[in-house]
Protein backbone atom coordinates (compact mmCIF):
# COMPACT_ATOMS: atom_id res chain seq x y z
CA UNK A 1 -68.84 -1.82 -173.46
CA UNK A 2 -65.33 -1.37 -172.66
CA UNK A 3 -65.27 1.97 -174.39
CA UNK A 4 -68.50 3.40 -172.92
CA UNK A 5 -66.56 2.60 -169.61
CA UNK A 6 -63.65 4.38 -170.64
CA UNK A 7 -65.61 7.37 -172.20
CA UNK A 8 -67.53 8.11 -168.83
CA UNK A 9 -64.42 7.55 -166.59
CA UNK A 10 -62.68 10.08 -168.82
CA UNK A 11 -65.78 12.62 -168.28
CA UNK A 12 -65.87 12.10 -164.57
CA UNK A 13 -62.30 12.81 -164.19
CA UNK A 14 -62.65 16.01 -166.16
CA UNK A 15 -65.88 16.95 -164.26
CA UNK A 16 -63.45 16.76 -160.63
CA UNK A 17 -60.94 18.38 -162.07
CA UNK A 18 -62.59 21.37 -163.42
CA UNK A 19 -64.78 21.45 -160.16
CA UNK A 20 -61.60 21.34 -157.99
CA UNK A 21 -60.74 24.06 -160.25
CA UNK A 22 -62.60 26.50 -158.98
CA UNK A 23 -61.80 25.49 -155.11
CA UNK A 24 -57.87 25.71 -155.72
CA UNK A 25 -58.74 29.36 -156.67
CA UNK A 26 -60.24 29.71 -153.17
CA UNK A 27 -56.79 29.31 -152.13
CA UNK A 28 -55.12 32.83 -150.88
CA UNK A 29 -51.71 33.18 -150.18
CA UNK A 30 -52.36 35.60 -146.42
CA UNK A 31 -48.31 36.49 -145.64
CA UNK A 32 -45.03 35.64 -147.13
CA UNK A 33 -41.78 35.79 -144.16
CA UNK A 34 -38.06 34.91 -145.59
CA UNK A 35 -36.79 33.35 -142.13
CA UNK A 36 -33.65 32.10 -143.17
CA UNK A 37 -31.23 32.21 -146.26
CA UNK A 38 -27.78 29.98 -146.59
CA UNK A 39 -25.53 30.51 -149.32
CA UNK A 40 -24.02 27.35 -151.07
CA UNK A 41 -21.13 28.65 -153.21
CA UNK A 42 -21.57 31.36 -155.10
CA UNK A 43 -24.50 31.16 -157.07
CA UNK A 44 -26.45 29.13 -155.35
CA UNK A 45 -28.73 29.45 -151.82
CA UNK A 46 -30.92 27.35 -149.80
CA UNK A 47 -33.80 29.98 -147.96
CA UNK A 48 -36.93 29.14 -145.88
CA UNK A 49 -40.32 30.58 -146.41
CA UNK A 50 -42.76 30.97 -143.37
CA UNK A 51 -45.80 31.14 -145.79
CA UNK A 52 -49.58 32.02 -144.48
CA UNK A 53 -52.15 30.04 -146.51
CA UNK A 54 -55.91 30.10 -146.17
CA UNK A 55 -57.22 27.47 -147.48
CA UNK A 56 -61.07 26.62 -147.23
CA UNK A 57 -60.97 24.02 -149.71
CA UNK A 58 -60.06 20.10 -149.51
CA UNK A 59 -56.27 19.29 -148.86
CA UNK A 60 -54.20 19.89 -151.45
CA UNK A 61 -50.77 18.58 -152.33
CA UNK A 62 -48.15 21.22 -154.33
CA UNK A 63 -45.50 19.26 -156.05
CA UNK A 64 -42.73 20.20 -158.34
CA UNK A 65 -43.05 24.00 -157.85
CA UNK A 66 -40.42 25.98 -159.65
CA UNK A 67 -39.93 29.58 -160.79
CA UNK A 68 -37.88 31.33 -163.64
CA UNK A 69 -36.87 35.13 -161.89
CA UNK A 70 -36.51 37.42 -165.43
CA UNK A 71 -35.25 40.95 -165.28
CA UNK A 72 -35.99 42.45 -168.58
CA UNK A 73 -36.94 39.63 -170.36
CA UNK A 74 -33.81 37.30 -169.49
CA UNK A 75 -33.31 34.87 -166.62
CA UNK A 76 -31.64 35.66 -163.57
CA UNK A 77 -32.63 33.10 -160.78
CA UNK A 78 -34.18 29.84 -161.13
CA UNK A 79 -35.84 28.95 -157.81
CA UNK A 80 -37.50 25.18 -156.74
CA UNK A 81 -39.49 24.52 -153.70
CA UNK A 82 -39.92 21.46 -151.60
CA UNK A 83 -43.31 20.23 -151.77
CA UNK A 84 -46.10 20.96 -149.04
CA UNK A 85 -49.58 19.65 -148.53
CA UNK A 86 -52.29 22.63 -147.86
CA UNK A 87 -54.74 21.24 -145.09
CA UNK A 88 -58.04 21.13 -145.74
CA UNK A 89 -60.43 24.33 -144.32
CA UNK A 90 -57.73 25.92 -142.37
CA UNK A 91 -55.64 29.07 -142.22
CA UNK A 92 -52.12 27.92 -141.42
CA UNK A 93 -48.11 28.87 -141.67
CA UNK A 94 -46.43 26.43 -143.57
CA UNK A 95 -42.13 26.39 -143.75
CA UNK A 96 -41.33 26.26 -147.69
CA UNK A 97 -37.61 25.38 -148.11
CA UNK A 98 -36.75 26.76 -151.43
CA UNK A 99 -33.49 26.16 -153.66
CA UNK A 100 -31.97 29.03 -155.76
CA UNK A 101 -29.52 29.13 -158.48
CA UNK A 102 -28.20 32.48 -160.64
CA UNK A 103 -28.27 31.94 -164.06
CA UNK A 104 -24.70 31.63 -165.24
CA UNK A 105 -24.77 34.79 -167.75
CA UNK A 106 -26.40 37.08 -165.27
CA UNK A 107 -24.58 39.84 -163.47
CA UNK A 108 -25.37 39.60 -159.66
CA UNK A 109 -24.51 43.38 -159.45
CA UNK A 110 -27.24 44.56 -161.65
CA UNK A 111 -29.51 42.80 -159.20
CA UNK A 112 -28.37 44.73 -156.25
CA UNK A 113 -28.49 48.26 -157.90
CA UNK A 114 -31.65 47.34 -158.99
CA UNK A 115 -33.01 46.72 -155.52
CA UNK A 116 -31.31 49.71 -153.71
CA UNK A 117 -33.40 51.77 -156.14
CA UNK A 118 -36.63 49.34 -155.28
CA UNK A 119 -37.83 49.76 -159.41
CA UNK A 120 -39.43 46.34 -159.72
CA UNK A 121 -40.43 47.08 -163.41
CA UNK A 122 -38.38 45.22 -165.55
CA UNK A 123 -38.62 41.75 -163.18
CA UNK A 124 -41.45 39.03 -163.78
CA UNK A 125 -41.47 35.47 -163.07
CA UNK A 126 -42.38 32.02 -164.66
CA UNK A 127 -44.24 30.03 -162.20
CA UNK A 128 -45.19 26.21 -162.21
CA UNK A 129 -46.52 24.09 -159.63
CA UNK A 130 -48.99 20.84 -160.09
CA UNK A 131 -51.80 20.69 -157.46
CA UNK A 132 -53.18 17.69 -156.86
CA UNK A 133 -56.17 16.17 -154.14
CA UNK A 134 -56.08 13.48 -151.61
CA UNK A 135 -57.42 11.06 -154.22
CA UNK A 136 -54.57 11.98 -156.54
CA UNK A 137 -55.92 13.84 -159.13
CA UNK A 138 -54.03 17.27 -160.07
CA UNK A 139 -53.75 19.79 -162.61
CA UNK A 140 -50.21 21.45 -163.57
CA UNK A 141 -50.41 25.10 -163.02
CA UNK A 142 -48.10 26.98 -165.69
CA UNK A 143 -47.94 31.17 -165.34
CA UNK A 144 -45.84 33.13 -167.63
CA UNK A 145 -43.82 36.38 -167.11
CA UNK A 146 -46.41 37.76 -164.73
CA UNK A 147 -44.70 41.26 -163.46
CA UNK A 148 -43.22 40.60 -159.87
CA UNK A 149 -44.36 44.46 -158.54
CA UNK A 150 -48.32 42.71 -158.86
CA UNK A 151 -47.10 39.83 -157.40
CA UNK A 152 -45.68 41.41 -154.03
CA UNK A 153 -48.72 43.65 -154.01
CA UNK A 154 -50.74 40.85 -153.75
CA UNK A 155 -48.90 39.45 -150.50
């Protein structure tokens, strides 16, 4: 009996999950504002995000986001967020603080002269970030070297 009762529980938790699934993708990112950076030595910063989010979906928690910043294949900046809760059907700015650190073997100069010419080809990013509803289940979100040029196109 006890097994039966584990054997549903386990289907009914992957039933929500994929179902939730499908309303997390609802979820557009509308606008993207840096509205303040601080530096904290030299390699690190502290920066605040005013980030639109339309959300038409249940609330929805976003823990333990973090991001790997690669130019050419190598890191360069590894980036964490604080975590937010998306409320449910509405269209909202939330303030993201996020963390940055330069990687330690990465030349901050190549960075600038690669944003005074603005050719965004050779950066992509790792992203994760675990979603997760008011009744506590989630789903870890894991996206790898997707190129940063369709990522600011998108905002």
């Amino acid at each position: 009996m006890n097994r039966i009762v584990k054997i549903l529980l386990t289907a009914l938790v992957v039933l929500c999950c994929s179902s939730c699934g499908k309303s997390l993708k609802d979820i557009q990112v509308t606008s993207c504002k840096l509205t303040s950076i601080s530096p904290r030595g030299l390699s690190s910063f502290d920066a605040s995000l005013d980030l639109g989010v339309d959300n038409p979906s249940v609330q929805v928690s976003l823990t333990k986001m973090s991001a790997t910043l690669k130019m050419n294949g190598e890191p360069c900046l590894y980036l964490t967020a604080d975590d937010v809760t998306l409320n449910p059907k509405s269209q909202e700015v939330y303030t993201l603080t996020v963390h940055g650190l330069m990687d330690s073997k990465f030349n901050p100069f190549s960075l600038l002269t690669l944003l005074q010419d603005m050719d965004l080809e050779p950066m992509s990013v790792d992203v994760f970030c675990h979603g997760a509803l008011k009744s506590g289940i989630g789903k870890d979100f894991v996206y790898k070297d997707l190129p940063l040029k369709d990522l600011l196109d998108k905002i």
